[in-house]
C-alpha atoms as a PDB file:
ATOM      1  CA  UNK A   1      -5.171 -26.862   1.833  1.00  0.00           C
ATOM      2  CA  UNK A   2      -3.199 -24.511  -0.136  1.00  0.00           C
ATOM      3  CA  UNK A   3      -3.808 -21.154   1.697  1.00  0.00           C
ATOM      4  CA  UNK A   4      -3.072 -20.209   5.262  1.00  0.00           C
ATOM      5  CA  UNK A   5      -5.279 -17.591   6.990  1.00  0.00           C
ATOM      6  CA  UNK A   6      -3.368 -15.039   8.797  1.00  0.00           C
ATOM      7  CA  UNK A   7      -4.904 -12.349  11.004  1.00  0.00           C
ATOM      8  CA  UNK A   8      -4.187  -8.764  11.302  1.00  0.00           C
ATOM      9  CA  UNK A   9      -3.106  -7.609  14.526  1.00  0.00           C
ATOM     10  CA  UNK A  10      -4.121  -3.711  14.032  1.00  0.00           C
ATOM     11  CA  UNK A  11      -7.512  -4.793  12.102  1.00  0.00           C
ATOM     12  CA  UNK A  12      -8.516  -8.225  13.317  1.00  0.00           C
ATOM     13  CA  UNK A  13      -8.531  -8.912   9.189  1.00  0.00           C
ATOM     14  CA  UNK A  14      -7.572 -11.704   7.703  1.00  0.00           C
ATOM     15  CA  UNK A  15      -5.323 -12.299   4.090  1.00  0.00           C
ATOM     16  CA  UNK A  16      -4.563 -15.751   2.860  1.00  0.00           C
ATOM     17  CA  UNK A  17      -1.099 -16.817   2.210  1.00  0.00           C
ATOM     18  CA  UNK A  18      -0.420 -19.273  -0.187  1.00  0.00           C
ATOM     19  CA  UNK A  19       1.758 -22.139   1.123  1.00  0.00           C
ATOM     20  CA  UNK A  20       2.620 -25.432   0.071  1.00  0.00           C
ATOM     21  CA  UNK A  21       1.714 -27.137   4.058  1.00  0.00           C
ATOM     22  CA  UNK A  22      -1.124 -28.964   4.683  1.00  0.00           C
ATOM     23  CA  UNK A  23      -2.649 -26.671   7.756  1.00  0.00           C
ATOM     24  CA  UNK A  24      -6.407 -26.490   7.603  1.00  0.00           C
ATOM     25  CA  UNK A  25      -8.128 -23.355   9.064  1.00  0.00           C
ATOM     26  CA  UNK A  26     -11.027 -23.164  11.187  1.00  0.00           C
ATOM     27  CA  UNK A  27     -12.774 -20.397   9.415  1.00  0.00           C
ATOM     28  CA  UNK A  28     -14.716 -21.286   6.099  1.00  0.00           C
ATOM     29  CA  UNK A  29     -14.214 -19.864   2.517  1.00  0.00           C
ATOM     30  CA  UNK A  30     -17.140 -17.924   2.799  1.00  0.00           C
ATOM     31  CA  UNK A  31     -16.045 -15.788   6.350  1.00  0.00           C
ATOM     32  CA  UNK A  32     -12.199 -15.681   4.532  1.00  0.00           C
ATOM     33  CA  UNK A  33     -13.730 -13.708   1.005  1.00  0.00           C
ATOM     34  CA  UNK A  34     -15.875 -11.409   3.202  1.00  0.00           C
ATOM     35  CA  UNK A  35     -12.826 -10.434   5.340  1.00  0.00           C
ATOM     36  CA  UNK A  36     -10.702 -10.329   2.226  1.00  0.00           C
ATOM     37  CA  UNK A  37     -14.221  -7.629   0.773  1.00  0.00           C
ATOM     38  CA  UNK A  38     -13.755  -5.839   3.904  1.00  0.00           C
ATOM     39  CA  UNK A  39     -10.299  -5.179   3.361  1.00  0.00           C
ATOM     40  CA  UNK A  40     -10.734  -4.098  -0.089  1.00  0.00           C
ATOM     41  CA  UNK A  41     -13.135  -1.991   0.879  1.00  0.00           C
ATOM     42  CA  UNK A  42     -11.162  -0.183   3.525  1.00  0.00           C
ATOM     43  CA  UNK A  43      -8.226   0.240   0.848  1.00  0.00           C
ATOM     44  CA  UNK A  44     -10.838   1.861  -1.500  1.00  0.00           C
ATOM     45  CA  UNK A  45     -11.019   4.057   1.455  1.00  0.00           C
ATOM     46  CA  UNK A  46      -7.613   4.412   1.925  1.00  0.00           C
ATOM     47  CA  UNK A  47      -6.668   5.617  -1.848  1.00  0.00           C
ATOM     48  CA  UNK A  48      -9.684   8.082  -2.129  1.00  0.00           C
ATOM     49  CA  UNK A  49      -8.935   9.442   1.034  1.00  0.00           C
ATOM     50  CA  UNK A  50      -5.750  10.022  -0.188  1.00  0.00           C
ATOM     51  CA  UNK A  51      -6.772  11.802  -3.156  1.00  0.00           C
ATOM     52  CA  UNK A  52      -8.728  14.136  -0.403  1.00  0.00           C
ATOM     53  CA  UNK A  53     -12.142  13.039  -1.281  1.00  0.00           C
ATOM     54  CA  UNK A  54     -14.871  13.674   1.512  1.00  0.00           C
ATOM     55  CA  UNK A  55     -16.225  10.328   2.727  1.00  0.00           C
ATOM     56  CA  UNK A  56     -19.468  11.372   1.194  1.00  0.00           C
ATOM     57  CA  UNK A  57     -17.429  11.010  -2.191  1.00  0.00           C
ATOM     58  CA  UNK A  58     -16.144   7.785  -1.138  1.00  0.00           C
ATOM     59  CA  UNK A  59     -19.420   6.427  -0.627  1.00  0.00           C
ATOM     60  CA  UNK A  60     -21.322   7.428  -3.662  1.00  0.00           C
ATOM     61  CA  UNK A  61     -18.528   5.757  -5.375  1.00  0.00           C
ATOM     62  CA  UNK A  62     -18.780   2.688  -3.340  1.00  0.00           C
ATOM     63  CA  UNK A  63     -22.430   2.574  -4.016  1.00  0.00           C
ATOM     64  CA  UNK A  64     -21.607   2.441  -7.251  1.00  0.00           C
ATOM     65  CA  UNK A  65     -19.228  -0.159  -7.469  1.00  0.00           C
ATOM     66  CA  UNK A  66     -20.480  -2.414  -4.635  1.00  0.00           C
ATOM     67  CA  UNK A  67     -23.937  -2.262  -4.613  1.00  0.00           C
ATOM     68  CA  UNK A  68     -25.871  -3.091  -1.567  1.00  0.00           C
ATOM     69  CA  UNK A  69     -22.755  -4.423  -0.070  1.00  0.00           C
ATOM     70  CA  UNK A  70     -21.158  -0.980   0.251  1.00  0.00           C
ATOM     71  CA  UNK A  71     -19.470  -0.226   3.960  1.00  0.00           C
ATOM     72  CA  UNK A  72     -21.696   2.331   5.833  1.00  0.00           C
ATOM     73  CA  UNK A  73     -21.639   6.016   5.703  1.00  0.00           C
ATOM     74  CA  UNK A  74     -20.391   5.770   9.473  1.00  0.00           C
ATOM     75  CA  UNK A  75     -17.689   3.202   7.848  1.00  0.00           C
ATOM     76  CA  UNK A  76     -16.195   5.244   5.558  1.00  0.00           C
ATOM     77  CA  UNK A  77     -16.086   8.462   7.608  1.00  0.00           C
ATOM     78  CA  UNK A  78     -13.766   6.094  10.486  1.00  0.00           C
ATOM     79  CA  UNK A  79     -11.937   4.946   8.438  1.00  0.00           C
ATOM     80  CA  UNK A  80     -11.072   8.019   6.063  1.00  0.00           C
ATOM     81  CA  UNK A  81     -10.484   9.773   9.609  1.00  0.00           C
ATOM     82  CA  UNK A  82      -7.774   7.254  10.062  1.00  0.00           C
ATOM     83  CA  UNK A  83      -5.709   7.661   6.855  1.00  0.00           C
ATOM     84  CA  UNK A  84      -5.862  11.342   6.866  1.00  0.00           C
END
């Protein structure tokens, strides 16, 4: 395997580093990309938040982009509480 899963210590998130060793991980594909979503999501989060955008804001936009798969209302407001 090309990729080693790391995990967050503040988040419990995961990223994928790209290596050239031969360690497999115990998590599948699947449960890495929908960590990696997660984390995209919360940096979505993270820049709008920074613009001052309401979490309302944040989520109509996510909505938009994501789709059903959108984090929560209750989501976004943590979140944009934490990169105020």
């Amino acid at each position: 395997m090309l990729g080693q899963v790391l995990r967050c210590h503040i988040c419990s998130l995961t990223s994928v580093r790209f290596c050239l060793s031969d360690s497999m991980s115990s998590e599948s594909v699947f449960e890495v990309s929908k960590k990696l979503l997660d984390l995209e999501k919360i940096s979505v989060i993270k820049f709008l938040s920074k613009e001052d955008k309401k979490p309302k804001e944040i989520l109509e936009r996510m909505v938009a982009v994501y789709g059903e798969s959108a984090s929560s209302y209750y989501k976004v407001k943590f979140w944009s509480k934490q990169f105020k």
